[in-house]
Protein backbone atom coordinates (compact mmCIF):
# COMPACT_ATOMS: atom_id res chain seq x y z
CA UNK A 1 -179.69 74.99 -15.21
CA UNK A 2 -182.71 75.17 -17.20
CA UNK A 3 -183.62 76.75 -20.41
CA UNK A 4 -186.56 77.37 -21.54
CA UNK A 5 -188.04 77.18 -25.16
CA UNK A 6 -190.88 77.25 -27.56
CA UNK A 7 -190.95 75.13 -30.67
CA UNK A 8 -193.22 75.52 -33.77
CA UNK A 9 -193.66 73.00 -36.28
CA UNK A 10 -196.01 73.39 -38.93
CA UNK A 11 -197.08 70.80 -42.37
CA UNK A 12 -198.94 71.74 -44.70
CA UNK A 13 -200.58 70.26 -48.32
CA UNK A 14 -201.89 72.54 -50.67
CA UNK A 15 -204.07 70.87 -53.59
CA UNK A 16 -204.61 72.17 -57.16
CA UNK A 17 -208.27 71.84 -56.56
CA UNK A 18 -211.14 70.97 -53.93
CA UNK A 19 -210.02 67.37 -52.25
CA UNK A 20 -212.42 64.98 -49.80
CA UNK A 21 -210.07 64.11 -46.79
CA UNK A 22 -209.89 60.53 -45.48
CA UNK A 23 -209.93 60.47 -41.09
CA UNK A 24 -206.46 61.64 -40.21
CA UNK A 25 -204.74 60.21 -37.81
CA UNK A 26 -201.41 62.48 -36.07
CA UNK A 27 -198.99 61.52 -33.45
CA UNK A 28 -197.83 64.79 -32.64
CA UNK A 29 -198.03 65.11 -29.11
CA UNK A 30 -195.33 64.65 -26.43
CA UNK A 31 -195.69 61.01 -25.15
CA UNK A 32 -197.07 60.50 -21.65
CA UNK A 33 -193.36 58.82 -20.61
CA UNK A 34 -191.27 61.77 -22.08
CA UNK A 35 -188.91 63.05 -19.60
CA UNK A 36 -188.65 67.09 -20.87
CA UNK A 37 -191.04 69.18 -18.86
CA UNK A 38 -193.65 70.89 -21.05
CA UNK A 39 -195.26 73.90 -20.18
CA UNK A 40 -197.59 73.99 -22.68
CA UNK A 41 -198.64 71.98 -26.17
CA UNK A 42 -201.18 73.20 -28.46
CA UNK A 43 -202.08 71.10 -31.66
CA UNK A 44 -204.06 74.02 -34.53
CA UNK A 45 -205.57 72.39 -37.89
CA UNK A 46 -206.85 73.40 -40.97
CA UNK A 47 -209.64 73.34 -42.20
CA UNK A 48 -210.83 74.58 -39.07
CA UNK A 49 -214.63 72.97 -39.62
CA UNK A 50 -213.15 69.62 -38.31
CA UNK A 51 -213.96 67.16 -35.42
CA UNK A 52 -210.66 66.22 -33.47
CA UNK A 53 -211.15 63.12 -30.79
CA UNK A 54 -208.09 62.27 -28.72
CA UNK A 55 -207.27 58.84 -27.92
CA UNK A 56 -204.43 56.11 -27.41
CA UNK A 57 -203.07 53.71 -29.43
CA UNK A 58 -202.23 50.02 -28.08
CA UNK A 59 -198.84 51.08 -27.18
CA UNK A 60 -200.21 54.28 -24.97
CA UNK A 61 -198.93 57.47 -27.91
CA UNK A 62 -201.37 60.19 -27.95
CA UNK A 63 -203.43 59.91 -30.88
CA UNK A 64 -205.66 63.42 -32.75
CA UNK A 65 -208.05 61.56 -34.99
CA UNK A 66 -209.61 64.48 -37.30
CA UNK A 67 -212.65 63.90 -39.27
CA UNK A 68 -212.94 66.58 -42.05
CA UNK A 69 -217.14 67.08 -43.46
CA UNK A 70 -215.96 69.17 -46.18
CA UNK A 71 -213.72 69.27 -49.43
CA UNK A 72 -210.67 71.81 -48.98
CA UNK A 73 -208.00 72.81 -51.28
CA UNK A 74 -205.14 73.34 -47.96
CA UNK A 75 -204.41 70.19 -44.87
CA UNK A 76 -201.65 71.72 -42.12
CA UNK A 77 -201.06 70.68 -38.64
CA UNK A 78 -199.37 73.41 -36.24
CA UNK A 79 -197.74 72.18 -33.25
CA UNK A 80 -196.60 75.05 -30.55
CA UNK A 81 -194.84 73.84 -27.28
CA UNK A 82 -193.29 75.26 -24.64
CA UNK A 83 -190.32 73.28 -22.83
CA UNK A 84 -187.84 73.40 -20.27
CA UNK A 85 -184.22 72.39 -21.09
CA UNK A 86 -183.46 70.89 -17.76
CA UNK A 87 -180.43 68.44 -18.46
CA UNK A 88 -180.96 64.91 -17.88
CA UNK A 89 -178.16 62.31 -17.08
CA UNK A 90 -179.40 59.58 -19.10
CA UNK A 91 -177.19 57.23 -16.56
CA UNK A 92 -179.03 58.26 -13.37
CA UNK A 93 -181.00 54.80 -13.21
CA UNK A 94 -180.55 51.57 -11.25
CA UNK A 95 -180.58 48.48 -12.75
CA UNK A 96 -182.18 45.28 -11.39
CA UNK A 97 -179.89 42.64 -9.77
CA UNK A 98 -180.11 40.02 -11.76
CA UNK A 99 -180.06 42.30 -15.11
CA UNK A 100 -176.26 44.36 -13.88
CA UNK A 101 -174.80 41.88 -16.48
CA UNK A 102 -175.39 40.95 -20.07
CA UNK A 103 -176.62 38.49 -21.23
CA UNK A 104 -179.18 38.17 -19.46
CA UNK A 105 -182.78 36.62 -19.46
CA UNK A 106 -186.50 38.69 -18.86
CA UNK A 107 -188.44 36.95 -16.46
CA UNK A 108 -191.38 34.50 -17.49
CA UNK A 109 -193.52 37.07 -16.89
CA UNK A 110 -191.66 39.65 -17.94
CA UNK A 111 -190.72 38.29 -21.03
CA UNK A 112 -194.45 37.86 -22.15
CA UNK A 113 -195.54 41.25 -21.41
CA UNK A 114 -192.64 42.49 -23.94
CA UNK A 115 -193.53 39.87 -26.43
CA UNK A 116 -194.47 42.69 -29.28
CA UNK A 117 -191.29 43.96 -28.77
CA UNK A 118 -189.43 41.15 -28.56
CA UNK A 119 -189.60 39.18 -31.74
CA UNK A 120 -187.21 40.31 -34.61
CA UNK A 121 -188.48 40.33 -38.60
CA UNK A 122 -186.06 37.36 -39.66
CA UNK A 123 -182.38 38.38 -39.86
CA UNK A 124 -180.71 38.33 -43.27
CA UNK A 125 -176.71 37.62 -43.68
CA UNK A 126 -175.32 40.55 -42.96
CA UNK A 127 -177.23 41.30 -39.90
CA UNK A 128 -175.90 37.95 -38.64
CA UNK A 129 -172.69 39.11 -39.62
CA UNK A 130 -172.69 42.07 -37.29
CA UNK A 131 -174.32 40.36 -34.66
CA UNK A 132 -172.02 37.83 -34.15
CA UNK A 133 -169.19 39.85 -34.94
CA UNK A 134 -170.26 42.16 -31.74
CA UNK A 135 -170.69 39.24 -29.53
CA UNK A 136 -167.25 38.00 -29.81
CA UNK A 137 -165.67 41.67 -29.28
CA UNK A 138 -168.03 42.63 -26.96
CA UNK A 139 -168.86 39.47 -25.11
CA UNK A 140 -166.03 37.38 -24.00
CA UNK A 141 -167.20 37.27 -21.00
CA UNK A 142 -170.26 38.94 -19.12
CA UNK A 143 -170.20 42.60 -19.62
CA UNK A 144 -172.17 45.41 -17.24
CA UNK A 145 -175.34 46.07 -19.06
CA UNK A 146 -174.91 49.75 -19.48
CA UNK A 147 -171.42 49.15 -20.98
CA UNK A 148 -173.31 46.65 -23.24
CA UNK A 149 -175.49 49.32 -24.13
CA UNK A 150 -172.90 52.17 -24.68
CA UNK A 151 -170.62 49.99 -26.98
CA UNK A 152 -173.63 48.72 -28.94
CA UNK A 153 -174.99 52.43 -29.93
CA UNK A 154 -171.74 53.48 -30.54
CA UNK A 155 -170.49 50.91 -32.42
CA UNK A 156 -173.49 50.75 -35.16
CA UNK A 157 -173.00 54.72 -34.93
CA UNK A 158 -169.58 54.35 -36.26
CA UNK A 159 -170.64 51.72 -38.94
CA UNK A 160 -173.31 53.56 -40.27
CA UNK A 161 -173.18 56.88 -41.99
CA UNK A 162 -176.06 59.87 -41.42
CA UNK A 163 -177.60 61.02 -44.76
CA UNK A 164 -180.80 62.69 -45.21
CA UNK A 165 -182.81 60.34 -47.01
CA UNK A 166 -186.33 62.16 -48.76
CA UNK A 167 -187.61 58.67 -50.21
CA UNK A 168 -190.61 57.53 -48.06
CA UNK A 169 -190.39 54.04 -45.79
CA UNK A 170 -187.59 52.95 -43.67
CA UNK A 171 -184.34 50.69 -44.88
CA UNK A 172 -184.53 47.23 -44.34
CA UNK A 173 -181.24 46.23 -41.86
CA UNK A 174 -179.67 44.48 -45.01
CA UNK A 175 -180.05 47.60 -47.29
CA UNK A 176 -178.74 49.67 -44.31
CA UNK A 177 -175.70 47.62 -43.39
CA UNK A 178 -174.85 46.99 -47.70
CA UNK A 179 -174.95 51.13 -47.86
CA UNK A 180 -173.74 51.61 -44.76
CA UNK A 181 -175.49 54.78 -44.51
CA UNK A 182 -178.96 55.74 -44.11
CA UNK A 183 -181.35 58.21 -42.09
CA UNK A 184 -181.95 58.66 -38.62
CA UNK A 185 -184.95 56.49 -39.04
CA UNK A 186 -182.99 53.68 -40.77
CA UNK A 187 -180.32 53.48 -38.36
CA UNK A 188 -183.07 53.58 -35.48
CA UNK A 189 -184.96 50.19 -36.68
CA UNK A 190 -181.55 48.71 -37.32
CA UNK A 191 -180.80 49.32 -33.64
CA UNK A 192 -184.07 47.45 -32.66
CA UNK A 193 -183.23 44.25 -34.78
CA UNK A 194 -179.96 44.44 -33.58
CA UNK A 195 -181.07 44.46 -30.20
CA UNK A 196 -184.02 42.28 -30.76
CA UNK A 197 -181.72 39.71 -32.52
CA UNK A 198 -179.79 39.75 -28.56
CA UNK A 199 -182.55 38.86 -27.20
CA UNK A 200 -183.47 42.46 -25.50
CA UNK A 201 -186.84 44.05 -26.06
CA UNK A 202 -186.46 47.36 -28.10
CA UNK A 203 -188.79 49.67 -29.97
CA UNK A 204 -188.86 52.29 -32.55
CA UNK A 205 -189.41 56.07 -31.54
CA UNK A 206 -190.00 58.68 -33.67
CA UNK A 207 -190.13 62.49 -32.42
CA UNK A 208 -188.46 65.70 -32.07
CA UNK A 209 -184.59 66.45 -31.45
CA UNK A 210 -183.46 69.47 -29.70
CA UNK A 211 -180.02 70.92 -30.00
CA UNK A 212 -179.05 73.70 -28.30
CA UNK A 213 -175.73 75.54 -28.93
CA UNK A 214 -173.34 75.64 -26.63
CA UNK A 215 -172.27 78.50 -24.15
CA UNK A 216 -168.42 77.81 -24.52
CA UNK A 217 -166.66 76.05 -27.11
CA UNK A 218 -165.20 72.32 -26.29
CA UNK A 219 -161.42 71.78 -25.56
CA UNK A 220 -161.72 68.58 -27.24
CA UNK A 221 -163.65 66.82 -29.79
CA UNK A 222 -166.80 68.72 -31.93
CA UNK A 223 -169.09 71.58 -30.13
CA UNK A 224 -171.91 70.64 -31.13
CA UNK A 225 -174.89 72.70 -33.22
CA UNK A 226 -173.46 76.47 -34.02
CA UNK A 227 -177.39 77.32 -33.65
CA UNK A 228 -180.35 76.50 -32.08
CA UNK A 229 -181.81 73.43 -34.16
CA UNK A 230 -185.21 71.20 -34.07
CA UNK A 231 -186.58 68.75 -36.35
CA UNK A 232 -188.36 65.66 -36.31
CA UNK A 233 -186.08 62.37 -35.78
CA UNK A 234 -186.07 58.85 -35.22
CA UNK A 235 -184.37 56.83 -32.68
CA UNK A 236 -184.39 53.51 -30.31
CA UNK A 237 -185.54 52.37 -27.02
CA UNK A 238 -184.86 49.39 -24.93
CA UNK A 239 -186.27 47.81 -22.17
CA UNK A 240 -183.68 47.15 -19.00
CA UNK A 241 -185.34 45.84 -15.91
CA UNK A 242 -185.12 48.39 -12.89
CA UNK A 243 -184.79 51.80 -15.75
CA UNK A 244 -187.58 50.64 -17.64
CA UNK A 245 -187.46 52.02 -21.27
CA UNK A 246 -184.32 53.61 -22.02
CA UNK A 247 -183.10 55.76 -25.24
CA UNK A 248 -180.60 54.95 -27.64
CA UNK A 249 -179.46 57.22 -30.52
CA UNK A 250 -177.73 55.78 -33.17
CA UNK A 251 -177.33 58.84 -35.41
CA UNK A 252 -174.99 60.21 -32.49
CA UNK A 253 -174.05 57.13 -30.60
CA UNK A 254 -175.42 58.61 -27.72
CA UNK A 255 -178.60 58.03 -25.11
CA UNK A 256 -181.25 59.73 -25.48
CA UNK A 257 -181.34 63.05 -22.95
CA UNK A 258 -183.01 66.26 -22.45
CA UNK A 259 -183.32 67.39 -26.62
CA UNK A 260 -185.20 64.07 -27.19
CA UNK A 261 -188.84 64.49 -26.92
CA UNK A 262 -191.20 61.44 -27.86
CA UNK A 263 -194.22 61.35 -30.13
CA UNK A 264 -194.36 57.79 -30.79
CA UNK A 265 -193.37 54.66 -29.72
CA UNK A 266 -194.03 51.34 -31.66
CA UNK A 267 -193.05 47.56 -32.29
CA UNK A 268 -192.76 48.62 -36.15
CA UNK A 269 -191.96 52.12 -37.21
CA UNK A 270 -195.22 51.95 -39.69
CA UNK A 271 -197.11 52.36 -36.74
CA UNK A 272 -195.08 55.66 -36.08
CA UNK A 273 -196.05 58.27 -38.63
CA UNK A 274 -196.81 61.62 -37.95
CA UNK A 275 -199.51 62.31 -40.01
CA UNK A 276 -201.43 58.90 -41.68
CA UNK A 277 -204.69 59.83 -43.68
CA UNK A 278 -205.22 60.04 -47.58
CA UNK A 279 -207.22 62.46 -49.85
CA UNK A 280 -208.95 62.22 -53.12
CA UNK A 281 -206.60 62.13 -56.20
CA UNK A 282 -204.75 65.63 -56.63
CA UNK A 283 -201.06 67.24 -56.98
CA UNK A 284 -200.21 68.68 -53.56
CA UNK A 285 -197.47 70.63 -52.67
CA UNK A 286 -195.57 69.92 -49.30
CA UNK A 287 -194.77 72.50 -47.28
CA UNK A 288 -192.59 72.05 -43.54
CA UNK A 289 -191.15 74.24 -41.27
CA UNK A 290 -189.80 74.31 -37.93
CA UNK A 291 -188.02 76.27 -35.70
CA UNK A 292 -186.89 76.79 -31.87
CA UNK A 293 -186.69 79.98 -29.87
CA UNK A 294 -184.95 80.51 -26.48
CA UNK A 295 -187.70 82.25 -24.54
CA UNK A 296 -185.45 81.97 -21.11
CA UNK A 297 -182.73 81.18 -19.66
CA UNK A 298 -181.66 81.05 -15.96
CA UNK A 299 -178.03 82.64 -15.44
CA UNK A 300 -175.49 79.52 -15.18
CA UNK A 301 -171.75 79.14 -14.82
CA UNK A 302 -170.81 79.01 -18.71
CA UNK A 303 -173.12 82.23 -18.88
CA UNK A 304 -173.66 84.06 -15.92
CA UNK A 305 -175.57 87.66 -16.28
CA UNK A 306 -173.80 90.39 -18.42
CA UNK A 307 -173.20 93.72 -17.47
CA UNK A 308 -176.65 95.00 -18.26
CA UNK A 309 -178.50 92.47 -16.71
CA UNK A 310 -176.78 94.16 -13.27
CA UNK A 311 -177.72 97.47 -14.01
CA UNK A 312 -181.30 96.20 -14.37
CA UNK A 313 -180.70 94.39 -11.38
């Protein structure tokens, strides 16, 4: 079953007058390991006299570097993709022999090749706190690794409350777990030190979420989105030997599947904006939007073709 869709996202600035813009860097591009098919990704800028050189940061995210010659009172960055929706089954992996259980320990090797990822920022109280509260529920004895992973996502989802959060920056994991709340982002770098703090490699990820409504309602438990919804969001990867990098979302407590579509992943989620650059001094107003369109869909058993699709038939 596959549906297909286009998504546009557009930011803008608008200045009160005539501003000098600093190189921009964006990470707005699907990343080379994302698992969604795209069709098609185009990345339009204004002003349009700019020079645009693609290249790759240390951790192998698609970088647009844009070097603007001349002042301009208006900045925006239009992404337009095209996707397929082809599910995924974030389980269909295999897991290295000597990895099926956790704890476990990264080969020599291994374990210096993930070093950036590796090392947590030093853990305050609380952080401690959960930790070890986790490892005596949780680890009694050796656990399957998946398992591991399942029960870890799910139990920081059910800790920590979503919010939209406007203010700039990301939590630190001891303002996080004292509010027990915070935004996608904050719960996605708490994830990392959590899992960092186990000794497992993780990373931050920042990018867009998909969410598609559902054909049919669920007998149990929510139905998901009532509409079609994108927007930009944050979440976790770690690094299991035989899967490689695998996605964790703590805002749903779920792994990361088909509606998850990388733009950036990073040792610290600084490294992670979208759009880093600055401009001569100025009030700007902010301007986002972004929005998903079906554009196809292949007949499937929770909607198979209606009436007039036979008659064109």
């Amino acid at each position: 079953m596959a549906i297909r869709i286009a998504l546009h996202h557009k930011t803008s600035y608008r200045y009160d007058r005539q501003v000098a813009l600093s190189p921009h860097e964006v990470r707005l591009r699907p990343a080379p390991h994302a698992r969604t098919p795209i069709l098609s990704y185009s990345l339009s800028v204004l002003p349009q006299e700019h020079f645009i050189n693609w290249q790759q940061d240390p951790y192998g995210n698609y970088i647009g570097r844009f070097v603007f010659p001349e002042k301009t009172d208006t900045l925006a960055f239009t992404v337009d993709l095209v996707a397929d929706m082809t599910v995924i089954n974030p389980f269909d992996f295999f897991i290295e022999q000597y990895a099926e259980h956790f704890p476990f320990a990264y080969p020599e090797q291994l374990q210096w090749e993930l070093s950036a990822y590796a090392q947590p920022e030093p853990a305050g109280p609380l952080l401690l706190a959960w930790v070890a509260a986790a490892r005596r529920e949780l680890l009694a004895q050796p656990m399957n690794t998946t398992d591991f992973l399942v029960a870890i996502n799910q139990r920081l989802q059910r800790d920590i409350a979503y919010l939209l959060r406007m203010e700039p920056g990301v939590q630190t994991p001891e303002d996080t777990l004292e509010k027990r709340s915070g935004s996608c982002r904050d719960s996605g770098w708490l994830l990392v030190q959590i899992l960092r703090t186990m000794g497992l490699a993780a990373r931050f990820v920042s990018g867009y979420l998909i969410q598609l409504r559902a054909d049919q309602e669920a007998f149990d438990g929510p139905s998901g989105p009532v509409e079609d919804f994108t927007d930009l969001h944050a979440w976790t990867e770690v690094y299991i030997p035989g899967p490689g990098w695998i996605g964790l979302d703590p805002t749903s407590g779920m792994l990361a599947g088909e509606g998850h579509i990388p733009l950036a992943c990073t040792a610290v989620p600084s490294s992670a904006a979208p759009v880093t650059g600055y401009t001569d001094k100025a009030e700007v107003e902010f301007f986002h939007e972004m929005t998903v369109t079906r554009i196809h869909e292949a007949p499937r058993v929770t909607k198979p073709y209606s009436e007039s699709d036979w008659q064109n038939i």
